[in-house]
Each structure stands twice: as C-alpha cells, then as structure tokens.
N, C-alpha and C. Protein backbone atom coordinates (compact mmCIF):
# COMPACT_ATOMS: atom_id res chain seq x y z
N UNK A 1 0.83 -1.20 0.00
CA UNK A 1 0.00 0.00 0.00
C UNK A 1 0.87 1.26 0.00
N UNK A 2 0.66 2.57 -0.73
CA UNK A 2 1.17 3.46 -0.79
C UNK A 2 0.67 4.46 0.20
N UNK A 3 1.57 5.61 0.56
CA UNK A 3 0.87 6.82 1.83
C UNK A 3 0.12 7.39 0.88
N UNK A 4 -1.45 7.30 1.52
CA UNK A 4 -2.46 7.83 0.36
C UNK A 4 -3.06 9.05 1.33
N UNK A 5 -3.17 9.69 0.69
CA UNK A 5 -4.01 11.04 1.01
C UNK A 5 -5.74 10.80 0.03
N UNK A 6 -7.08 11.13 1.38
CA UNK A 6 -7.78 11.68 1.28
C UNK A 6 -8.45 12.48 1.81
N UNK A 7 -9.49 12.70 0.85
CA UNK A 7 -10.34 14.02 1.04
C UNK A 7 -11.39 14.02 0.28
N UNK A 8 -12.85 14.70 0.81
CA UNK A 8 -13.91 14.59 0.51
C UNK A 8 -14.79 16.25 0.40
N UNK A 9 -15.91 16.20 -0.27
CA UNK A 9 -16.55 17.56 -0.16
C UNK A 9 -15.78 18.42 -0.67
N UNK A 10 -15.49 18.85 -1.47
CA UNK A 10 -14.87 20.43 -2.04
C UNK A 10 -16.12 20.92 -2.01
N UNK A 11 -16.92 20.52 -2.50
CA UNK A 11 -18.26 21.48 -3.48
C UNK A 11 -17.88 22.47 -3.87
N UNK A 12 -17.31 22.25 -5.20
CA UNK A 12 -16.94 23.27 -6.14
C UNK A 12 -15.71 24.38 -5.34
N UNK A 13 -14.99 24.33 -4.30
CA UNK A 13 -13.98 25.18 -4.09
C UNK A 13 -12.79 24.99 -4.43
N UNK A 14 -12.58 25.97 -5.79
CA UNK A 14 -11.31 25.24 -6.96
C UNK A 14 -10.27 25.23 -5.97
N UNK A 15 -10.48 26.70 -5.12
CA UNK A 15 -8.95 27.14 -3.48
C UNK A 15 -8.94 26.16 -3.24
N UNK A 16 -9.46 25.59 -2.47
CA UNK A 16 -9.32 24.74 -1.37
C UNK A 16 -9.12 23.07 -2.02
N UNK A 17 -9.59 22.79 -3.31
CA UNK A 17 -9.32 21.66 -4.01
C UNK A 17 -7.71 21.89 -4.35
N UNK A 18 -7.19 22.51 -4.54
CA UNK A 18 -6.10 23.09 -5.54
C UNK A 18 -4.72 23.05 -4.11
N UNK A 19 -5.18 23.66 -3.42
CA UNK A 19 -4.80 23.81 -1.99
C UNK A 19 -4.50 22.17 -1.05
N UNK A 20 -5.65 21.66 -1.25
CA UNK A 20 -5.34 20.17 -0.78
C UNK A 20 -4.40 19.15 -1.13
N UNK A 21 -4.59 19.06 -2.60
CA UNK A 21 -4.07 18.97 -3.62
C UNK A 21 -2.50 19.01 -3.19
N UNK A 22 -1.48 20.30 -3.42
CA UNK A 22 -0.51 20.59 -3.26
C UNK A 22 -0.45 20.37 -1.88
N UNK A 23 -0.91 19.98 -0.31
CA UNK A 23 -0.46 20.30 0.63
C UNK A 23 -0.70 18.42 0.87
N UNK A 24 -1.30 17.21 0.12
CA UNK A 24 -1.26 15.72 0.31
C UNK A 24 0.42 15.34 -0.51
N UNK A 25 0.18 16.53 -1.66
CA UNK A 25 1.51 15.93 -2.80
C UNK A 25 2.92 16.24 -1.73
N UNK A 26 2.90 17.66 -0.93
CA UNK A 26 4.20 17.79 0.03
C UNK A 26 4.40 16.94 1.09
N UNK A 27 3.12 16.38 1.66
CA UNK A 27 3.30 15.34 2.67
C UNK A 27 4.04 13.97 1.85
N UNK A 28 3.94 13.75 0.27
CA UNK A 28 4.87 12.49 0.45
C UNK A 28 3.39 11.73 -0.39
N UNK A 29 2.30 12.12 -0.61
CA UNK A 29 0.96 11.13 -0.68
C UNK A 29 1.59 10.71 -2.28
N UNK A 30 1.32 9.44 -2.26
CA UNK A 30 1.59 8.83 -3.56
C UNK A 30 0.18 8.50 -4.60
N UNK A 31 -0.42 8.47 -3.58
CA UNK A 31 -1.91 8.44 -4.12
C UNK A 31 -2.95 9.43 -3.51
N UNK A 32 -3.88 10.04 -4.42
CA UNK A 32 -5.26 10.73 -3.56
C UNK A 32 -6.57 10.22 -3.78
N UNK A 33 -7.33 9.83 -2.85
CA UNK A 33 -8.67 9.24 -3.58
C UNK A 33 -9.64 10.83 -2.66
N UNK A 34 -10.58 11.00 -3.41
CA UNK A 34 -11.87 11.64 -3.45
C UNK A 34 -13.26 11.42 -3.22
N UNK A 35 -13.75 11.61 -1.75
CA UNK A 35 -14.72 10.89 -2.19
C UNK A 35 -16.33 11.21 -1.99
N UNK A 36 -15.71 11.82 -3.20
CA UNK A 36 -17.36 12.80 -3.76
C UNK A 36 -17.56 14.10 -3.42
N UNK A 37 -18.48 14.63 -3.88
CA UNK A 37 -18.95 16.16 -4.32
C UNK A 37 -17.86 16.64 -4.51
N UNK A 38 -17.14 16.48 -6.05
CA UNK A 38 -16.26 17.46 -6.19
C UNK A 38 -16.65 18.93 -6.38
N UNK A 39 -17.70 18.64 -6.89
CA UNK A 39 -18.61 20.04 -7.09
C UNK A 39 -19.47 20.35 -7.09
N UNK A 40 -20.35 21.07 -6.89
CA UNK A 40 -21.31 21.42 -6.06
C UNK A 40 -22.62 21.78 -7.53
N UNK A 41 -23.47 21.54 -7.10
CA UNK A 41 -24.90 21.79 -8.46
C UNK A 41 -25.12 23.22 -8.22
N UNK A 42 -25.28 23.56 -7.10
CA UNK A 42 -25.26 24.85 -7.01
C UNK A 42 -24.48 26.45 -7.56
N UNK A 43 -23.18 25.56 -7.85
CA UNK A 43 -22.11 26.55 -8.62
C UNK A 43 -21.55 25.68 -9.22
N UNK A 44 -22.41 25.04 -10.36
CA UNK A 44 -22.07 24.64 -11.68
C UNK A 44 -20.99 25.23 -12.71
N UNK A 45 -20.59 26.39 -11.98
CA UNK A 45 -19.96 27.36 -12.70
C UNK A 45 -17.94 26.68 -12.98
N UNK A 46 -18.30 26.12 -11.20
CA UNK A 46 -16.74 25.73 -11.23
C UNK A 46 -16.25 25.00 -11.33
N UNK A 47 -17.07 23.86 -12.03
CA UNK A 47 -16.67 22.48 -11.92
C UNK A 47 -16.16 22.04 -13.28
N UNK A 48 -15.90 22.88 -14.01
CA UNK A 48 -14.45 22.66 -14.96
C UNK A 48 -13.40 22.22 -14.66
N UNK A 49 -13.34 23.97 -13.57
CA UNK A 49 -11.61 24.05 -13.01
C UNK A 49 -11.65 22.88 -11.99
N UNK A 50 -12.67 22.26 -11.08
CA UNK A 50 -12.77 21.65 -10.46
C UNK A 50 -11.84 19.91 -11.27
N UNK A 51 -12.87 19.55 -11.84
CA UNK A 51 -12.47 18.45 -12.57
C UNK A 51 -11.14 18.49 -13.51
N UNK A 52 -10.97 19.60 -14.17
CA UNK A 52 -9.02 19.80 -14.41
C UNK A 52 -8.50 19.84 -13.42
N UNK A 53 -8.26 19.99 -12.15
CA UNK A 53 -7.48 19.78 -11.35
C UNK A 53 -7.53 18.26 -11.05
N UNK A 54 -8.94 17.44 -11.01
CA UNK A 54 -8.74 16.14 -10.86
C UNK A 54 -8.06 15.48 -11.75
N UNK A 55 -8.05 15.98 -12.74
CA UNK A 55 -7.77 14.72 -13.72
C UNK A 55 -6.13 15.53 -14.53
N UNK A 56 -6.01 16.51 -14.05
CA UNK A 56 -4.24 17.02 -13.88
C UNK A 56 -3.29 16.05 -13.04
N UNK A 57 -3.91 16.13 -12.02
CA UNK A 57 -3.48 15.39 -10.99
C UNK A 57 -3.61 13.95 -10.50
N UNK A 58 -4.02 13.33 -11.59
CA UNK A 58 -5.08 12.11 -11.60
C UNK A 58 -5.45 11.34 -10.04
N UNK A 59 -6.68 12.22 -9.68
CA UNK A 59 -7.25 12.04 -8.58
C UNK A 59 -7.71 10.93 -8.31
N UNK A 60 -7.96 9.56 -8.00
CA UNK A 60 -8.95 9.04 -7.95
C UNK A 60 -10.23 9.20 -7.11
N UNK A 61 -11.26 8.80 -7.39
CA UNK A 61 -12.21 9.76 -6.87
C UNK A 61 -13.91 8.85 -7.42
N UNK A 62 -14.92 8.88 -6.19
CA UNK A 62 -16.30 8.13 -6.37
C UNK A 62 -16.97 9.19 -6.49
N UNK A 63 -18.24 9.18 -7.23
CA UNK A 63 -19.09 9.79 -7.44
C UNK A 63 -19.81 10.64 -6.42
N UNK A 64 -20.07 11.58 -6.22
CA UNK A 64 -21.39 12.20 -4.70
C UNK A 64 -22.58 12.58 -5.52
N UNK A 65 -23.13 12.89 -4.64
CA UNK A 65 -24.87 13.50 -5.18
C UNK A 65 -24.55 14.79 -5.74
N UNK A 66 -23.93 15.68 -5.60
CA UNK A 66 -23.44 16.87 -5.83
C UNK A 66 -23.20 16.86 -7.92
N UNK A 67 -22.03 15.77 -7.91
CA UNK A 67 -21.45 15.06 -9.20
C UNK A 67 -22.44 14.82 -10.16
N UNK A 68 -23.52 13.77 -9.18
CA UNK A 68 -24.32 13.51 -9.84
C UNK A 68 -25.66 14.49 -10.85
N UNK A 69 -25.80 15.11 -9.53
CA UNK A 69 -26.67 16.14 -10.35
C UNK A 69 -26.34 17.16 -11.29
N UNK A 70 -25.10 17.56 -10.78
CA UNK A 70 -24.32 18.40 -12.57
C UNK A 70 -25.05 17.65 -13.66
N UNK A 71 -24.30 16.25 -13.36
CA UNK A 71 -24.28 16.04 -14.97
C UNK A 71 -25.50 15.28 -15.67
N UNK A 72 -26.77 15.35 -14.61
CA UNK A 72 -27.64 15.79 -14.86
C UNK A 72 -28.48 17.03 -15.26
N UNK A 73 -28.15 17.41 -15.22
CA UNK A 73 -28.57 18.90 -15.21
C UNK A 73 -28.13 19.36 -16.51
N UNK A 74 -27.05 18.87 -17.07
CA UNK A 74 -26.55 19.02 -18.73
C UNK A 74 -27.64 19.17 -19.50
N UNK A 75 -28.50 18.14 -19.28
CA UNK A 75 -29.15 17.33 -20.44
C UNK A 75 -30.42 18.46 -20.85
N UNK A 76 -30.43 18.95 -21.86
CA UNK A 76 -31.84 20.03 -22.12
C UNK A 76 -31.28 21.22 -21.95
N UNK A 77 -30.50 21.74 -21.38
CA UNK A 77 -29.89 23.29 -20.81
C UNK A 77 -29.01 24.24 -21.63
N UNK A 78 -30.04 24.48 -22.36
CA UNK A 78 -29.06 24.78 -23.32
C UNK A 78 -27.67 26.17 -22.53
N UNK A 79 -26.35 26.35 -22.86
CA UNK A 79 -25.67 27.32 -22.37
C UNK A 79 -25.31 26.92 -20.85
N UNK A 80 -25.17 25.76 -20.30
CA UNK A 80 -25.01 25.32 -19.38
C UNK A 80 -23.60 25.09 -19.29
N UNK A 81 -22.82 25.91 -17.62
CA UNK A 81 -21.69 26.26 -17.61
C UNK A 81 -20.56 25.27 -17.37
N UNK A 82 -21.23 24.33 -17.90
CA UNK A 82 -20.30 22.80 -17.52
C UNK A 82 -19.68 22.38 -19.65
N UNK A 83 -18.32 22.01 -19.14
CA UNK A 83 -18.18 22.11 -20.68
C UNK A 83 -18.49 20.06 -20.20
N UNK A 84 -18.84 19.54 -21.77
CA UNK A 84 -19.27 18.39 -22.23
C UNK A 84 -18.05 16.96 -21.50
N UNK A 85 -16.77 17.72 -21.64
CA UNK A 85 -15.77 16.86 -21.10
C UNK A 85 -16.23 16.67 -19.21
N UNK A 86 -15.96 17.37 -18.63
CA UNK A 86 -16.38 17.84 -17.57
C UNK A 86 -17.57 16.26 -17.11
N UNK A 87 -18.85 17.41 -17.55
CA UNK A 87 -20.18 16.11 -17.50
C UNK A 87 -19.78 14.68 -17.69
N UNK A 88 -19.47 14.32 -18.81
CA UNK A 88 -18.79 12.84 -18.82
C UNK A 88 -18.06 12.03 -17.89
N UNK A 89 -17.09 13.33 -17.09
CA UNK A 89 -16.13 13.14 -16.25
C UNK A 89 -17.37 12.25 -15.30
N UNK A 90 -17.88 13.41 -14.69
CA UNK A 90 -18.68 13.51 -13.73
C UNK A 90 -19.54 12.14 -13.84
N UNK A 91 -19.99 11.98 -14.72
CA UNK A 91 -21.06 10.79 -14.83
C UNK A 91 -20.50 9.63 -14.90
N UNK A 92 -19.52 9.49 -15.00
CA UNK A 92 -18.34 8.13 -15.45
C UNK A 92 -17.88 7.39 -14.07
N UNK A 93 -17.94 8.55 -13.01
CA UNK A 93 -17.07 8.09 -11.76
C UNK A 93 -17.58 7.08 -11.15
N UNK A 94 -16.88 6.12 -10.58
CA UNK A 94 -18.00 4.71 -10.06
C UNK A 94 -18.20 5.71 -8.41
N UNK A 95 -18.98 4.46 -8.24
CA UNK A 95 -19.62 4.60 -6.62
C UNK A 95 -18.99 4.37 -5.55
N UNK A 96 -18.36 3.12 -5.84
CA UNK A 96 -17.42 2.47 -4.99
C UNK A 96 -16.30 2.29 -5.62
N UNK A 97 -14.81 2.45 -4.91
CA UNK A 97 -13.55 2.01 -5.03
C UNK A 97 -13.23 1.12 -4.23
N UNK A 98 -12.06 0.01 -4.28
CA UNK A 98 -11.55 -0.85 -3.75
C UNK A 98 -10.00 -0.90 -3.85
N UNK A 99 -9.34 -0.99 -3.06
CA UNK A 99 -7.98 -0.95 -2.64
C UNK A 99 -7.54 -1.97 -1.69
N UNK A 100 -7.09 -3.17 -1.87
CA UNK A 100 -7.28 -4.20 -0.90
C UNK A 100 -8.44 -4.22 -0.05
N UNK A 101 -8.03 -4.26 1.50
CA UNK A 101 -8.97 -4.11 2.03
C UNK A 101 -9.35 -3.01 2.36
N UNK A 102 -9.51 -1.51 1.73
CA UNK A 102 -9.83 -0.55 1.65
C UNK A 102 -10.88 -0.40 0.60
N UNK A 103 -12.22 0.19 1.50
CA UNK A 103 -13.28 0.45 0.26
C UNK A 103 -13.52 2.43 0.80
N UNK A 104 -13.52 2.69 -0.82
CA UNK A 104 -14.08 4.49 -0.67
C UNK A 104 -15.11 5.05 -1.30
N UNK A 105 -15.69 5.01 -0.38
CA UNK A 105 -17.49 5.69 -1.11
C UNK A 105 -17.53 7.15 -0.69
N UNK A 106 -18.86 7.63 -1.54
CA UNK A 106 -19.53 8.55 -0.78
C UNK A 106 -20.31 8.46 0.61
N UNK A 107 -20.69 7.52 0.71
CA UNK A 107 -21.51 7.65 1.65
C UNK A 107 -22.09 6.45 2.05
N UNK A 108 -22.63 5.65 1.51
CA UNK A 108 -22.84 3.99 2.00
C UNK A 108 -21.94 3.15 0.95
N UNK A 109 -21.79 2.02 1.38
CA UNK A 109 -20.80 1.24 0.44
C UNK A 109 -21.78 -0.12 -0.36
N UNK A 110 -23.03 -0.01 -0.02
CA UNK A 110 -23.99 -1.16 -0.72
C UNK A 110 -24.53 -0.46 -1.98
N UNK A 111 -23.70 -0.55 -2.60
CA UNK A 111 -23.88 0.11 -3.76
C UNK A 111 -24.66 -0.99 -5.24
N UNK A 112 -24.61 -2.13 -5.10
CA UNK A 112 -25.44 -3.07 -5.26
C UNK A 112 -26.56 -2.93 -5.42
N UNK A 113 -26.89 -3.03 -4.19
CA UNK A 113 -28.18 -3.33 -3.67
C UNK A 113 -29.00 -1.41 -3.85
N UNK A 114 -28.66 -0.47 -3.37
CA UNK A 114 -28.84 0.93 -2.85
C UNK A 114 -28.76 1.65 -4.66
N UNK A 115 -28.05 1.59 -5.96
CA UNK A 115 -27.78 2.34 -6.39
C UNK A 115 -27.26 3.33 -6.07
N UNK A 116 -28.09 4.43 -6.83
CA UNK A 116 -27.18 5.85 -6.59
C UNK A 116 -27.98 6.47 -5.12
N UNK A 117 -28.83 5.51 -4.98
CA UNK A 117 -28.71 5.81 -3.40
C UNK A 117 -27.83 6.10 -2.15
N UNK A 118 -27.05 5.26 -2.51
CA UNK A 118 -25.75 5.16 -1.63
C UNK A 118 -24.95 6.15 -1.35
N UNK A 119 -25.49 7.32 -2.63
CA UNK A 119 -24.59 8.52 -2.32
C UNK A 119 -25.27 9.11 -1.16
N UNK A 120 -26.34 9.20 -0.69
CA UNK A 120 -27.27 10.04 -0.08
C UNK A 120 -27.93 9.41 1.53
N UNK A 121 -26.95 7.93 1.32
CA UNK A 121 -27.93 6.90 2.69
C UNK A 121 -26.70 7.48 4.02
N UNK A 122 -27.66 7.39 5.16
CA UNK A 122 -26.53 7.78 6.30
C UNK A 122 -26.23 6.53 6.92
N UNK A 123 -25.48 6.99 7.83
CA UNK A 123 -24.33 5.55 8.84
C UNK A 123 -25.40 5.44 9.90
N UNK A 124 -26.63 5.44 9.90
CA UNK A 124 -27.83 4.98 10.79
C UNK A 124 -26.91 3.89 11.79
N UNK A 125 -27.27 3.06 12.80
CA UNK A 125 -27.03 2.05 13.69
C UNK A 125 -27.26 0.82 12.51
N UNK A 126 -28.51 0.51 12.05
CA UNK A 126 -28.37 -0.91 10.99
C UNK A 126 -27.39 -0.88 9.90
N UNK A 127 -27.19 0.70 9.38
CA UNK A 127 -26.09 0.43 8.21
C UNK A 127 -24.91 -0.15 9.04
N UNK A 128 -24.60 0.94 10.05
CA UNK A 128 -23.23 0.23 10.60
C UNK A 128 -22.89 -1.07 10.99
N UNK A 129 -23.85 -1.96 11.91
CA UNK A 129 -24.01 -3.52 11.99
C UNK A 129 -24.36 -4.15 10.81
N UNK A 130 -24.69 -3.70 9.79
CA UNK A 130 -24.68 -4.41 8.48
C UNK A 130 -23.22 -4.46 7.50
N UNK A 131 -22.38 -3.34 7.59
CA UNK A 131 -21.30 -3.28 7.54
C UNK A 131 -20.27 -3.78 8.06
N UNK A 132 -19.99 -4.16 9.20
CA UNK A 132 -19.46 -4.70 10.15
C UNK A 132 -19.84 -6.48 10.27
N UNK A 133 -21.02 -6.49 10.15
CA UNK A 133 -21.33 -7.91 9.43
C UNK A 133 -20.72 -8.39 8.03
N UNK A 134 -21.28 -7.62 7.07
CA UNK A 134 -20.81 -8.17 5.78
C UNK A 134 -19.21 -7.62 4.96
N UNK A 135 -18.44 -6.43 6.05
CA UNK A 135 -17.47 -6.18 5.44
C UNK A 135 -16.35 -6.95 6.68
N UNK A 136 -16.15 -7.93 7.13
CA UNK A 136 -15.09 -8.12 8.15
C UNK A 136 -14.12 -7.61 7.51
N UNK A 137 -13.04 -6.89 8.59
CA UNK A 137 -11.54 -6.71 8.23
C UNK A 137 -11.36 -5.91 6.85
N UNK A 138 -12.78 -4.82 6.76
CA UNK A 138 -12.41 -3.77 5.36
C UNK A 138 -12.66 -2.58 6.31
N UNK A 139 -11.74 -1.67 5.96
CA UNK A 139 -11.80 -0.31 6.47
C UNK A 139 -12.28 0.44 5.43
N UNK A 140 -13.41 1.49 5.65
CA UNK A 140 -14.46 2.10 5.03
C UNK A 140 -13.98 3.48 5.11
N UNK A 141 -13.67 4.04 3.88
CA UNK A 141 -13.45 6.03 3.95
C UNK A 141 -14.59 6.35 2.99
N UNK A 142 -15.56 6.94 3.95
CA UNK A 142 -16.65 8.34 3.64
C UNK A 142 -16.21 9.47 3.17
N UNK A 143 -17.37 10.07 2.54
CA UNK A 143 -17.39 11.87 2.59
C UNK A 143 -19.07 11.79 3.08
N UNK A 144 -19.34 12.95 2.61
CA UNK A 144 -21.09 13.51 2.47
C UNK A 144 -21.17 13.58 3.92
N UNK A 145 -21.34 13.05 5.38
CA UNK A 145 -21.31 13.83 6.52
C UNK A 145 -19.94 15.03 6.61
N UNK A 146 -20.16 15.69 6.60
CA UNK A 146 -19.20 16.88 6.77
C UNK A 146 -17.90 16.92 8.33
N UNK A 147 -18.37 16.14 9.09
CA UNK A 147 -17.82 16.24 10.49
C UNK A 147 -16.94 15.38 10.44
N UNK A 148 -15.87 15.07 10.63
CA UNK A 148 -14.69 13.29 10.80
C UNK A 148 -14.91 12.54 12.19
N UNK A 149 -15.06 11.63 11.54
CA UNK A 149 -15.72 10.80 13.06
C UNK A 149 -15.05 9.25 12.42
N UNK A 150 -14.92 8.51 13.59
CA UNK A 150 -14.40 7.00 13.30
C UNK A 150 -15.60 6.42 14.11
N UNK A 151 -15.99 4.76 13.35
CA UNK A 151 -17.05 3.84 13.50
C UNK A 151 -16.01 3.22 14.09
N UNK A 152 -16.21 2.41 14.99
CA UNK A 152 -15.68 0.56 15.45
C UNK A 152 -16.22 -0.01 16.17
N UNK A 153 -15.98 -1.30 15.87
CA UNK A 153 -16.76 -2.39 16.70
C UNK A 153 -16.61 -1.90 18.14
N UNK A 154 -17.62 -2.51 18.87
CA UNK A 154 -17.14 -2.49 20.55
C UNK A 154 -18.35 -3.08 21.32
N UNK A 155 -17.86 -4.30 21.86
CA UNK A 155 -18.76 -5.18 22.75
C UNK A 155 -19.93 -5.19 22.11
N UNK A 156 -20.22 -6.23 20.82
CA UNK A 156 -21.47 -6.34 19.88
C UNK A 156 -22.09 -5.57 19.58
N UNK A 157 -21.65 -4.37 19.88
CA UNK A 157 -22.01 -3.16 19.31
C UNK A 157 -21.19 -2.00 18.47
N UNK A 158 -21.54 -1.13 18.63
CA UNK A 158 -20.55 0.08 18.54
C UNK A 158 -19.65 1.46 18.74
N UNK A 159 -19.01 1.65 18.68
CA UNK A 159 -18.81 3.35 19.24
C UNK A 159 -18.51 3.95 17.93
N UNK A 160 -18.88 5.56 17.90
CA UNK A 160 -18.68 6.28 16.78
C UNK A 160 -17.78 7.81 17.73
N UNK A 161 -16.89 8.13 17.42
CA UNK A 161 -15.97 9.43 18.17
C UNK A 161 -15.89 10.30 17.43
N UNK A 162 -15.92 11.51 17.33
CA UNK A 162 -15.83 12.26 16.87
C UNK A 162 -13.63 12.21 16.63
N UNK A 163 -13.65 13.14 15.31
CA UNK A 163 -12.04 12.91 14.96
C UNK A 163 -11.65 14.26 15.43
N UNK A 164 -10.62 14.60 16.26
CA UNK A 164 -9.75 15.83 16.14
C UNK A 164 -8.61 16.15 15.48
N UNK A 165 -8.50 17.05 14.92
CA UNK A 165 -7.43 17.41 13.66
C UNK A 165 -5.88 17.08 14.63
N UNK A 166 -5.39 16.49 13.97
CA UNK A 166 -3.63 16.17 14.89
C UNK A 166 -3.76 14.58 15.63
N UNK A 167 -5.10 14.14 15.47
CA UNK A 167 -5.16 12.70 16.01
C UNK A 167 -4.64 11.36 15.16
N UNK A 168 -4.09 10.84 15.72
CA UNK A 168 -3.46 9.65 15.20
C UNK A 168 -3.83 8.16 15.29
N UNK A 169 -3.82 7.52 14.71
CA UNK A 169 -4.83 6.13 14.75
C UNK A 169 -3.40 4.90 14.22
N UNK A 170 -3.68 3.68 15.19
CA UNK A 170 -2.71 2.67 14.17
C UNK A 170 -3.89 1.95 14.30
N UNK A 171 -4.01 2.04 13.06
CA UNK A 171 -5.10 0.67 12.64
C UNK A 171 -5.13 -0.90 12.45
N UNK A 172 -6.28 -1.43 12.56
CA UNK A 172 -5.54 -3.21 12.91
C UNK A 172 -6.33 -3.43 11.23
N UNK A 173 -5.63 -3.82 10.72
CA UNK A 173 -5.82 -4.26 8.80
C UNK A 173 -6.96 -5.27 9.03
N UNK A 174 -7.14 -5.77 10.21
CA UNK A 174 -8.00 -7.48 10.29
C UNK A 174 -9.39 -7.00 11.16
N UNK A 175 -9.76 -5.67 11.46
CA UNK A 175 -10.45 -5.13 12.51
C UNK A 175 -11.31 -4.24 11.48
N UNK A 176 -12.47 -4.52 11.24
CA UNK A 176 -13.24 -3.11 10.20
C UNK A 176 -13.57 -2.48 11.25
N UNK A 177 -13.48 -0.78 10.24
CA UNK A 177 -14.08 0.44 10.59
C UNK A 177 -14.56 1.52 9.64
N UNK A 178 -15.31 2.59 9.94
CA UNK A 178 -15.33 3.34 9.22
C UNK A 178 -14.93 4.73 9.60
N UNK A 179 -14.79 5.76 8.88
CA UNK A 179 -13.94 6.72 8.85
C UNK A 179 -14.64 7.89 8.27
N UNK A 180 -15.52 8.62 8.87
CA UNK A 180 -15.50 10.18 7.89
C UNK A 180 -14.69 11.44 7.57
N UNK A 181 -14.27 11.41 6.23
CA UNK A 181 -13.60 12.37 6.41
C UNK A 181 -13.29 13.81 6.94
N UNK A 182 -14.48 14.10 6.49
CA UNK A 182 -14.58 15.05 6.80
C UNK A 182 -14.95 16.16 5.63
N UNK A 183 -15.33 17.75 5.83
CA UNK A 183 -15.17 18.47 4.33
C UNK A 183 -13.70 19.06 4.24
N UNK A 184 -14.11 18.88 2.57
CA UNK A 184 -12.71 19.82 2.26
C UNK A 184 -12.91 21.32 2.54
N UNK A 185 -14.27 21.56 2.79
CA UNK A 185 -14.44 23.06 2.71
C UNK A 185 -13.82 24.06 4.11
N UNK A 186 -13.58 22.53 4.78
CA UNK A 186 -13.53 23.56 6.19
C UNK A 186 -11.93 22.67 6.50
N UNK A 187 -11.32 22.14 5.09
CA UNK A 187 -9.82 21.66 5.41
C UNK A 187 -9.69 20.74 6.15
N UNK A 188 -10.21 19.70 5.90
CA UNK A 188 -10.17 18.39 6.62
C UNK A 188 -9.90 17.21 5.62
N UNK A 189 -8.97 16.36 5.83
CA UNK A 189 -8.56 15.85 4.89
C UNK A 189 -7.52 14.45 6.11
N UNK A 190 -7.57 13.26 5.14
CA UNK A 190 -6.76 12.08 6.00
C UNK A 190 -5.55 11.76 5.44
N UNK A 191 -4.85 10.98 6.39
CA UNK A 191 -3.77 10.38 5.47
C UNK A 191 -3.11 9.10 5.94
N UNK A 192 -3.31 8.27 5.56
CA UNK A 192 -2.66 7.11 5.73
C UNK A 192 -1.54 6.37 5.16
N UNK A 193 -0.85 5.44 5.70
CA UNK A 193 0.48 5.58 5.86
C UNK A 193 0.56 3.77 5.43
N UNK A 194 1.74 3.19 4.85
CA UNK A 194 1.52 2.38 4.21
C UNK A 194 1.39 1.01 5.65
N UNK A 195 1.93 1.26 6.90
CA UNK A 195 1.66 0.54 8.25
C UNK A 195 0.43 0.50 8.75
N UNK A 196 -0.23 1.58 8.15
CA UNK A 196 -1.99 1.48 8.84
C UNK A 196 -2.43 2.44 9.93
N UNK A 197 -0.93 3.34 9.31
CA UNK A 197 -1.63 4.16 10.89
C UNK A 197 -2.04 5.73 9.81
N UNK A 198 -2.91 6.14 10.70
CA UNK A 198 -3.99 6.89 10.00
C UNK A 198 -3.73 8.84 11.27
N UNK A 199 -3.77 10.06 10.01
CA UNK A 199 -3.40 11.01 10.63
C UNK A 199 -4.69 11.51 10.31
N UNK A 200 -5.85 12.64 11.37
CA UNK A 200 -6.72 13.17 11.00
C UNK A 200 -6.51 14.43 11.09
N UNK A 201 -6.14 15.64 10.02
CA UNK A 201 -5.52 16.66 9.85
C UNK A 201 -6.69 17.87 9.42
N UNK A 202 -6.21 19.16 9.41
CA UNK A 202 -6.37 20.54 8.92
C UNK A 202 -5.57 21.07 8.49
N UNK A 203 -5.98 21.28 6.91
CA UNK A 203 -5.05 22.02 6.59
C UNK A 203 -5.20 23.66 6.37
C-alpha cells in the first residue's frame, strides 16, 4: 500500500481543491482518492476548473450526489456552464472504489443493492451492523457527513468518536471500521500511511 491522502466535499472550491491537492503531494501522498462532491450543483460554474485539477493530478475519486446532479442537469440546458468533457467526467465516476482491504465511497458502500442511493444513505445504527457484518476486516473512507468521526466495533455493538485534527490512529488491517472524512471546505482531509496508521488533519 502506498501513503495515500484523502479528502472529501470540495463542493466546487477550486482554493481549497487546488490547496489540498498541493499540501497531500508535500506530505509524500503517492496516491489521492476523493470521495465525492467534487462540485457542487449549485455553482455549476466551477466544476471545470474543479475536474481539471482532478484529472491534472489524476485524482482518484467516487461519485457524490453533488457530481451527480451536474451532470444531470446538462441534459436540455441549453448554455449550461459545464463544458461536455467535464459532464462525462462527472457521470463516469464509479460509486465504490476498492484498494485491498480498503473500500471508498460517498456515503454507503452497498452500492449493489442501494444504487445511486448510496450517495445520499446515512451511517444509521443498521447500516453500521450491516457493515461490520458483511465487510469483516475492510476499512471504510466516507465523505457527504461533513464532520470526521471514526465507527468501530465495541462489545457487539458500537462506538462512533468524533475525529480531532492532529489525532493519530494505528489501525488493525484485520479489525473493520469506518472513517468520515470530513469536508474539504472547512480543510479536513486524512492520510494514511503504508503501516496502517492513520493522521486526521487541517489544513
């Protein structure tokens, strides 16, 4: 495994995409995954520069609801501020990624079963024991809740903690959890390390 840097939520902030970007590449990140709303429906405007920076930098990166609805929104409009490359981008991105035992969604990982639901379903109590059931020993990186918080097992149940920026995690590869990143909007971003130990940062 390589030291991978992620990050989730830009919605459309080319700064702060652009900014992340250069501050995962100085840490050493050999890889970046994304995961979701690179840009926002609301300011359709920026998700050009948005998506050239992904694919400058070849981001990897899952689809969000955000993504999704751009490139919806193409279709009929005429003068619509998304150029054609862009939309494609946008509509192309899968749901789910896989990296050994690393899976990166937007937001639920039953992407199967949920469709493009999955961008939009929350970490309820049954998602999480359904996860934890059917993913043993896969560690799960979110976006779409905005706050960074870690899931883990604990006594047939669970605990969920909120993440503080400068906190450090060594993770057990054989132990699932899940992980929110957090937004990019407010500079929250992870990074993991090819041993498993996990930094929850501000940049």
């Amino acid at each position: 495994m390589k030291k991978t840097g992620i990050i989730a939520d830009s919605h459309g902030h080319v700064g702060r995409l652009s900014d992340a970007i250069a501050f995962l590449k100085k840490q050493n990140c050999l890889s970046i995954y994304h995961l979701g709303d690179i840009c926002d429906s609301t300011s359709p405007q920026t998700a050009d520069a948005c998506v050239s920076l992904m694919m400058g930098n070849k981001i990897m990166a899952v689809k969000g609801n955000n993504d999704h609805v751009i490139s919806l929104n193409e279709s009929g409009h005429a003068g619509y501020p998304v150029s054609t490359a862009s939309v494609n981008y946008l509509r192309n991105l899968p749901l789910l990624l896989k990296d050994g035992n690393l899976l990166f969604t937007h937001s639920l990982p039953f992407v199967e079963e949920l469709g493009l639901s999955s961008m939009v379903g929350t970490m309820i109590p049954e998602n999480i024991s359904r996860f934890f059931t059917d993913y043993p020993a896969t560690i799960l990186f979110r976006g779409h809740g905005h706050s960074p918080e870690i899931i883990r097992p604990e006594n047939r149940n669970f605990s969920r903690t909120p993440l503080i920026p400068g906190q450090k995690f060594n993770l057990n590869p054989t132990s699932p959890c899940v992980f929110t990143c957090g937004a990019l909007t407010d500079g929250h971003c992870l990074i993991l390390e090819p041993d498993y130990s996990l930094a929850c940062l501000c940049f």
